[in-house]
PDB file of N, CA and C in Angstrom:
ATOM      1  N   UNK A   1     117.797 -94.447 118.370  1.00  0.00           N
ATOM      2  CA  UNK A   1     116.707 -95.259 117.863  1.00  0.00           C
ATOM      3  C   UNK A   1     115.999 -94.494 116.740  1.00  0.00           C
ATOM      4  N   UNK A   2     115.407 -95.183 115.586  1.00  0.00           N
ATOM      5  CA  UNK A   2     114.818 -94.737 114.628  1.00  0.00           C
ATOM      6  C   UNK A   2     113.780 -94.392 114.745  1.00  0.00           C
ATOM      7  N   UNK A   3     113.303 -93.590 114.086  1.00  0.00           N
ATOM      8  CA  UNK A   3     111.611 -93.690 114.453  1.00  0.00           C
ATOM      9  C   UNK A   3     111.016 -94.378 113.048  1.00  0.00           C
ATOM     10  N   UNK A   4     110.019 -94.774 113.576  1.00  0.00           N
ATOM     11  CA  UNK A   4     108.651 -95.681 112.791  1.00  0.00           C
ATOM     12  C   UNK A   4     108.070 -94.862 111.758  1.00  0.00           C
ATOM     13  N   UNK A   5     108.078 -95.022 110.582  1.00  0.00           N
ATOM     14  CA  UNK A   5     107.129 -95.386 109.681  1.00  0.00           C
ATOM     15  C   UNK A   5     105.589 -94.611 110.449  1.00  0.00           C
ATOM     16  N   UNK A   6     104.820 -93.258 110.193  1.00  0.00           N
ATOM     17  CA  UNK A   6     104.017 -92.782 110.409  1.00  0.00           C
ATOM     18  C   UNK A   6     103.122 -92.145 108.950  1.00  0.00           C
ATOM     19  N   UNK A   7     101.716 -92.442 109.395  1.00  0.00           N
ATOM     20  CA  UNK A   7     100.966 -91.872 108.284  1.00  0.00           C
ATOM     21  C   UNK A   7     100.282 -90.467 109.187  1.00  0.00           C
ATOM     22  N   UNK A   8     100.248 -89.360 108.989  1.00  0.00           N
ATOM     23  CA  UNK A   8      99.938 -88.226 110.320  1.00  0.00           C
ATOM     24  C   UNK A   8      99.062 -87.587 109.361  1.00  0.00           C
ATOM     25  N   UNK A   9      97.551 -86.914 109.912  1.00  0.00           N
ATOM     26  CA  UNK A   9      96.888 -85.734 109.208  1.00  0.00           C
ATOM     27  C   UNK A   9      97.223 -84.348 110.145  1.00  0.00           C
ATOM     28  N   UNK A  10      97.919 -83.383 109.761  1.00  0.00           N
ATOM     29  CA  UNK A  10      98.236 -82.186 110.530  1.00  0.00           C
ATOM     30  C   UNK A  10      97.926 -81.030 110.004  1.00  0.00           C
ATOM     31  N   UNK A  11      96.530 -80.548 110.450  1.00  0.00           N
ATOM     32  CA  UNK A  11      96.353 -79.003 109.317  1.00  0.00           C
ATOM     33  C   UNK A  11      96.513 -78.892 108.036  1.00  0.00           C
ATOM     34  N   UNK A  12      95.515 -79.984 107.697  1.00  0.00           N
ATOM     35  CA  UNK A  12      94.994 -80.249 106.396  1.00  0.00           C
ATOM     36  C   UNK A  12      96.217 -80.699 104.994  1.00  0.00           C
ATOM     37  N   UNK A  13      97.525 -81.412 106.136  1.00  0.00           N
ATOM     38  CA  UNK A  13      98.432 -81.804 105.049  1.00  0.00           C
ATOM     39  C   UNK A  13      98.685 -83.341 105.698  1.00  0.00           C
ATOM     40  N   UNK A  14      98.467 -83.796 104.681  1.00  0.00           N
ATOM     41  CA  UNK A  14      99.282 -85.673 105.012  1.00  0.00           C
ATOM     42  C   UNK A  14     100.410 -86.016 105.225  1.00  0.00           C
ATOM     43  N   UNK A  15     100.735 -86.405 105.968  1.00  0.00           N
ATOM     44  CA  UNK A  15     102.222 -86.923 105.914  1.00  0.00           C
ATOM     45  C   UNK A  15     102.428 -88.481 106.012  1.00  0.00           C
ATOM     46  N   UNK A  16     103.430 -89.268 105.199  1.00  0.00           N
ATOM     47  CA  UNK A  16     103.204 -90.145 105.238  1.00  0.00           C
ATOM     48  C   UNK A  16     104.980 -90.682 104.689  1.00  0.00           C
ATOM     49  N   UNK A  17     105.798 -91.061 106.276  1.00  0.00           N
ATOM     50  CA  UNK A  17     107.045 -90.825 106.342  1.00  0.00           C
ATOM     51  C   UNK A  17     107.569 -89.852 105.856  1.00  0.00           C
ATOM     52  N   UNK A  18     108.660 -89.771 104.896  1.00  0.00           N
ATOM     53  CA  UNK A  18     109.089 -87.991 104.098  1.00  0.00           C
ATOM     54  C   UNK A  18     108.253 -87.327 103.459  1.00  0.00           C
ATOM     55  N   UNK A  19     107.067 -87.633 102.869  1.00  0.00           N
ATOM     56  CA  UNK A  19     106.622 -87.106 101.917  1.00  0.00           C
ATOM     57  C   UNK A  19     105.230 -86.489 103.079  1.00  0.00           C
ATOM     58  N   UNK A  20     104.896 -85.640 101.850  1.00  0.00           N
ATOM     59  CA  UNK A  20     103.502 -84.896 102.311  1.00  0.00           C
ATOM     60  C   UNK A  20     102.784 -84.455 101.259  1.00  0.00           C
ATOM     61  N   UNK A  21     101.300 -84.266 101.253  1.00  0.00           N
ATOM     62  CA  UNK A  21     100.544 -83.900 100.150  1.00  0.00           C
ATOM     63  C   UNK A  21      99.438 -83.454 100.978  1.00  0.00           C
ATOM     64  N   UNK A  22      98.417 -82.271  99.956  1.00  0.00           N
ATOM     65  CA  UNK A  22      97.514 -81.639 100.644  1.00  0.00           C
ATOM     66  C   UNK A  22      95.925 -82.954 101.038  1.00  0.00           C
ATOM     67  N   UNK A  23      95.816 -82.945 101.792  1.00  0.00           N
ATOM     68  CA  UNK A  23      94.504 -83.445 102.445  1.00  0.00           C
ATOM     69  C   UNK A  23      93.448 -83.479 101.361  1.00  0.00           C
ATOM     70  N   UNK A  24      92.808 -84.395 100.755  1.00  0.00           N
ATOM     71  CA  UNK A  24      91.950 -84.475 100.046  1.00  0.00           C
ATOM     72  C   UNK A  24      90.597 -84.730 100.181  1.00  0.00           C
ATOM     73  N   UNK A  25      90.606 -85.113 101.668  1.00  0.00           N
ATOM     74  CA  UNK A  25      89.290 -85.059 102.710  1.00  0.00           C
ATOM     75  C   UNK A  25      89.102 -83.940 103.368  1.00  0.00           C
ATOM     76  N   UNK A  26      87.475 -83.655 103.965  1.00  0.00           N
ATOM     77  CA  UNK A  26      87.846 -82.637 104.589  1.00  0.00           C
ATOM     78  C   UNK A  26      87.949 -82.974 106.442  1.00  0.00           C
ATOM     79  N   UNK A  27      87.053 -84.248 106.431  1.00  0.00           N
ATOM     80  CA  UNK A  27      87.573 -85.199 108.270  1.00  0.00           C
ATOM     81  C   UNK A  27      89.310 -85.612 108.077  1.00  0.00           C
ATOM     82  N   UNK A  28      89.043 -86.565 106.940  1.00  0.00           N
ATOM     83  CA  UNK A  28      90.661 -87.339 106.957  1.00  0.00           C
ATOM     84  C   UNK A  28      90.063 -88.671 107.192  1.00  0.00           C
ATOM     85  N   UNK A  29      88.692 -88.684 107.176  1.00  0.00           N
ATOM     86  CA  UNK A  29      87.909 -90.080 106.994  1.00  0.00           C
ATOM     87  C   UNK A  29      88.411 -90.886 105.583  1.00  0.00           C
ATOM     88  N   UNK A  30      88.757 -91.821 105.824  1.00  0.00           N
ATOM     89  CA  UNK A  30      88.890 -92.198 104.390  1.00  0.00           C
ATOM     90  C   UNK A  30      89.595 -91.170 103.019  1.00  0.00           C
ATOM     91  N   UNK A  31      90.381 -91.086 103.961  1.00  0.00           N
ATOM     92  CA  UNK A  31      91.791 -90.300 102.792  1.00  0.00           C
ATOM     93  C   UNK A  31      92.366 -91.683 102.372  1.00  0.00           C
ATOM     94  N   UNK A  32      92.896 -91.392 100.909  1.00  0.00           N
ATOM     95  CA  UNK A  32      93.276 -92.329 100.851  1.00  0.00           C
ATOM     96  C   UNK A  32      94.837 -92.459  99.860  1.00  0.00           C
ATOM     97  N   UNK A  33      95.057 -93.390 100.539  1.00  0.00           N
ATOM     98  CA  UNK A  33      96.629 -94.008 100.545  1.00  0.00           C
ATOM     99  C   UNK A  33      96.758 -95.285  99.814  1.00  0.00           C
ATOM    100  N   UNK A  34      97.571 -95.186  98.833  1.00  0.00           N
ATOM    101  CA  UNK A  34      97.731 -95.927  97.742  1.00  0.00           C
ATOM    102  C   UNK A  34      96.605 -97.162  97.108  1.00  0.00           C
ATOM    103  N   UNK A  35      96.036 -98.543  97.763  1.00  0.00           N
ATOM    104  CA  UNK A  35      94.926 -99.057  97.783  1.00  0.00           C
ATOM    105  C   UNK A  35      94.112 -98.926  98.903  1.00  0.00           C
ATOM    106  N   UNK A  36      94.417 -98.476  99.945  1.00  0.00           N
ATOM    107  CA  UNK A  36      93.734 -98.212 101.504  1.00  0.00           C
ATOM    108  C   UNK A  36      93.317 -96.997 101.255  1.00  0.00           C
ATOM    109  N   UNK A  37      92.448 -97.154 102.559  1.00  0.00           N
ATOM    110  CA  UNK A  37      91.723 -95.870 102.761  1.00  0.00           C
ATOM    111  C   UNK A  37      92.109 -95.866 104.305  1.00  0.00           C
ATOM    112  N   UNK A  38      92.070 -94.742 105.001  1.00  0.00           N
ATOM    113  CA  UNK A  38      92.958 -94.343 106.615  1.00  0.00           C
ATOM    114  C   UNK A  38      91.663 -94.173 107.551  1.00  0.00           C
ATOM    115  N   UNK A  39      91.724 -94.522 108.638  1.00  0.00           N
ATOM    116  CA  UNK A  39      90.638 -93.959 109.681  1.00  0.00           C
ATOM    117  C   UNK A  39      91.126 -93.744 110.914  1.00  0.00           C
ATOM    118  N   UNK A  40      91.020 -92.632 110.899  1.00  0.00           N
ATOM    119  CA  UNK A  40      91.567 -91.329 112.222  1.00  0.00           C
ATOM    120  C   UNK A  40      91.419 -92.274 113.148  1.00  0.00           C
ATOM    121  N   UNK A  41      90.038 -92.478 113.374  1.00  0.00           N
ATOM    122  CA  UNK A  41      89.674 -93.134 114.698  1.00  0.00           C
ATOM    123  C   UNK A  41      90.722 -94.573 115.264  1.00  0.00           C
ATOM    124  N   UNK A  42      90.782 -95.425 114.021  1.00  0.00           N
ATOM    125  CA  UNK A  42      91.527 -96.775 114.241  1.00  0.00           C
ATOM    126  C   UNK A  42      92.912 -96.163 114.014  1.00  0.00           C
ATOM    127  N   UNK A  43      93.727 -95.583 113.788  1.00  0.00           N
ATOM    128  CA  UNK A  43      94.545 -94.673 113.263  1.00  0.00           C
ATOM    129  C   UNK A  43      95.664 -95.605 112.442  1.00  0.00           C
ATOM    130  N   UNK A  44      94.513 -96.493 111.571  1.00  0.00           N
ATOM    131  CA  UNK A  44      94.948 -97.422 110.809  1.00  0.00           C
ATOM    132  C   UNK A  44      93.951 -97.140 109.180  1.00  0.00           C
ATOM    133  N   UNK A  45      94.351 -98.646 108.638  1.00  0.00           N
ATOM    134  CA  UNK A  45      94.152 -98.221 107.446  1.00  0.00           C
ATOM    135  C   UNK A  45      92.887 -99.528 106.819  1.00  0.00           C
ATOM    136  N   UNK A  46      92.057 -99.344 105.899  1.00  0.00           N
ATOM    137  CA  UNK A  46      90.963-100.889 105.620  1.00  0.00           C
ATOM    138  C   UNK A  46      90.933-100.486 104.144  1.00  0.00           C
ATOM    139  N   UNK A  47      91.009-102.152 103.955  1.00  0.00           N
ATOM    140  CA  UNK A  47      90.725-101.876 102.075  1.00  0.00           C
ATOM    141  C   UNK A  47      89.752-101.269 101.605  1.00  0.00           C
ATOM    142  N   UNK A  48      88.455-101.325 102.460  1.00  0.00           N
ATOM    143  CA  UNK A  48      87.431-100.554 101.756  1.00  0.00           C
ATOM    144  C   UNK A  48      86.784 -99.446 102.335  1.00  0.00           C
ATOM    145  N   UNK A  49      86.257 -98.151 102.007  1.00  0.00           N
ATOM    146  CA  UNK A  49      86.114 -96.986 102.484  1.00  0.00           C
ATOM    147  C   UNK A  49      84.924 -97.450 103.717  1.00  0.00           C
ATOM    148  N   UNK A  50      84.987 -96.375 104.625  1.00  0.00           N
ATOM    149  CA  UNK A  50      84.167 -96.557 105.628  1.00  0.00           C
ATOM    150  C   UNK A  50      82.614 -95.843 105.041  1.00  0.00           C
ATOM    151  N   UNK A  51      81.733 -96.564 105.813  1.00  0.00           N
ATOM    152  CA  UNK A  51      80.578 -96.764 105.314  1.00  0.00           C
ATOM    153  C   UNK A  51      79.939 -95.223 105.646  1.00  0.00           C
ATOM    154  N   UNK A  52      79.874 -94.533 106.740  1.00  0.00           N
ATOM    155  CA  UNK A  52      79.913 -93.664 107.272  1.00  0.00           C
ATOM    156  C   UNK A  52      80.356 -92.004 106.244  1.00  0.00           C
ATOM    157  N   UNK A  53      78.906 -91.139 106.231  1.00  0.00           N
ATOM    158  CA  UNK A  53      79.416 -89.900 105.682  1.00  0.00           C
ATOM    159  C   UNK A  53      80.594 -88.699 106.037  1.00  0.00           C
ATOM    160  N   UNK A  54      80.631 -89.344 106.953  1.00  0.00           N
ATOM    161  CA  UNK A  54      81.434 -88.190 107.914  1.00  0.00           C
ATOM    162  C   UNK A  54      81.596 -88.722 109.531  1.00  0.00           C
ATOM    163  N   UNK A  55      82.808 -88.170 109.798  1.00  0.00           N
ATOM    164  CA  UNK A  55      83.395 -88.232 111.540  1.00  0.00           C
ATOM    165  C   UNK A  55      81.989 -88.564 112.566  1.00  0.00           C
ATOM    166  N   UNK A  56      81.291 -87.352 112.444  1.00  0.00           N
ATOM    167  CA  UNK A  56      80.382 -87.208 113.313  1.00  0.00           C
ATOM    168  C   UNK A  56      79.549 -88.397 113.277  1.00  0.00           C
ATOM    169  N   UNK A  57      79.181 -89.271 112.085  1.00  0.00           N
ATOM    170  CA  UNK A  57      78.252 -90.386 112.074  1.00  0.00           C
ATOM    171  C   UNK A  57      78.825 -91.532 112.605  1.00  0.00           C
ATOM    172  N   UNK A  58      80.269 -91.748 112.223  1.00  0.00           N
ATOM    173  CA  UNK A  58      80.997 -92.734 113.112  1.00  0.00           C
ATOM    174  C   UNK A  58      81.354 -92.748 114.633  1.00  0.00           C
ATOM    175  N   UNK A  59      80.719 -91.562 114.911  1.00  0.00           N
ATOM    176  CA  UNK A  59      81.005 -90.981 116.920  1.00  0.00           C
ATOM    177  C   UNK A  59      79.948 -91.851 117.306  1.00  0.00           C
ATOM    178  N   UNK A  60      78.412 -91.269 116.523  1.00  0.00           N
ATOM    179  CA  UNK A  60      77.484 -91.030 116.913  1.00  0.00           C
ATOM    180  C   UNK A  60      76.990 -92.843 116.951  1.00  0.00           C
ATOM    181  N   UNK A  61      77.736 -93.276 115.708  1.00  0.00           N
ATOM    182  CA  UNK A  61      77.210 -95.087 116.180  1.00  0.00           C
ATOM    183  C   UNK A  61      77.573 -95.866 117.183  1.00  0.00           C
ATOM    184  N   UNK A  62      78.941 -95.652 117.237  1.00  0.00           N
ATOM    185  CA  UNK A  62      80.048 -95.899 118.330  1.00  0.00           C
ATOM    186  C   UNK A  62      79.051 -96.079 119.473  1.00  0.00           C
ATOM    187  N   UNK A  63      78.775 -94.746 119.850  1.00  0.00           N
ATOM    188  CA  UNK A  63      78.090 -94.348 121.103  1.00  0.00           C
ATOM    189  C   UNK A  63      76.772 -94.928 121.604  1.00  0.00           C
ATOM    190  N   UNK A  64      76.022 -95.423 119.888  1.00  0.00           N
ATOM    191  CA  UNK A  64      74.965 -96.299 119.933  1.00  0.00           C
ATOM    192  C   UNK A  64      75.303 -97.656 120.170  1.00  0.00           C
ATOM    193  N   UNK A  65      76.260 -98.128 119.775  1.00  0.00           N
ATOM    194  CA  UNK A  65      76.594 -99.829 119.563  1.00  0.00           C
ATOM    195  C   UNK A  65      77.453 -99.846 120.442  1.00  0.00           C
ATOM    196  N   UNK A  66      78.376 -99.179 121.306  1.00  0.00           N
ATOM    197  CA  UNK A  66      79.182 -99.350 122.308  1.00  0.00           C
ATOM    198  C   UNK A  66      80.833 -99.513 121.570  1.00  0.00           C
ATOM    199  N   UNK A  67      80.887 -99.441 120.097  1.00  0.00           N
ATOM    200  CA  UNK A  67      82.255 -99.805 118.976  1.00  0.00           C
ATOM    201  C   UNK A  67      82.260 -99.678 118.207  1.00  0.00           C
ATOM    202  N   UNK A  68      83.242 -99.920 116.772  1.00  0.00           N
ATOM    203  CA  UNK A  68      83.396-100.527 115.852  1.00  0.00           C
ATOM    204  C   UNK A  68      84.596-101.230 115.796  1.00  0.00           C
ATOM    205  N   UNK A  69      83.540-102.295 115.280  1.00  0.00           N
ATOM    206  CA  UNK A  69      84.795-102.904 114.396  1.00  0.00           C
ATOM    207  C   UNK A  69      86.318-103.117 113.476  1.00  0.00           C
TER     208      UNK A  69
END
């Protein structure tokens, strides 16, 4: 069986199927990939950057609002 199509952040290098390039974030919040931007947390991808300065502010709402979206 093949494996899937992965976008991975691993010690500050991207991988994204064969290829790899250095991390241009320093969370990996909103790194971004061709018109997307990536979020660790959803370990998916949204057209527009997350609103949020950093990891820690997106924990910290979560924890207030019970999610995100």
């Amino acid at each position: 069986m093949e494996k899937i199509w992965r976008f991975q952040i691993i010690e500050g290098t991207v991988k994204n199927g064969s290829k790899q390039r250095k991390q241009l974030t320093l969370s990996g919040c909103n790194e971004p990939f061709k018109d997307r931007y990536y979020c660790p947390k959803k370990q998916w991808f949204s057209k527009a950057p997350c609103p949020f300065a950093n990891k820690r502010e997106c924990e910290n709402y979560a924890l207030m609002c019970g999610g995100i979206l």
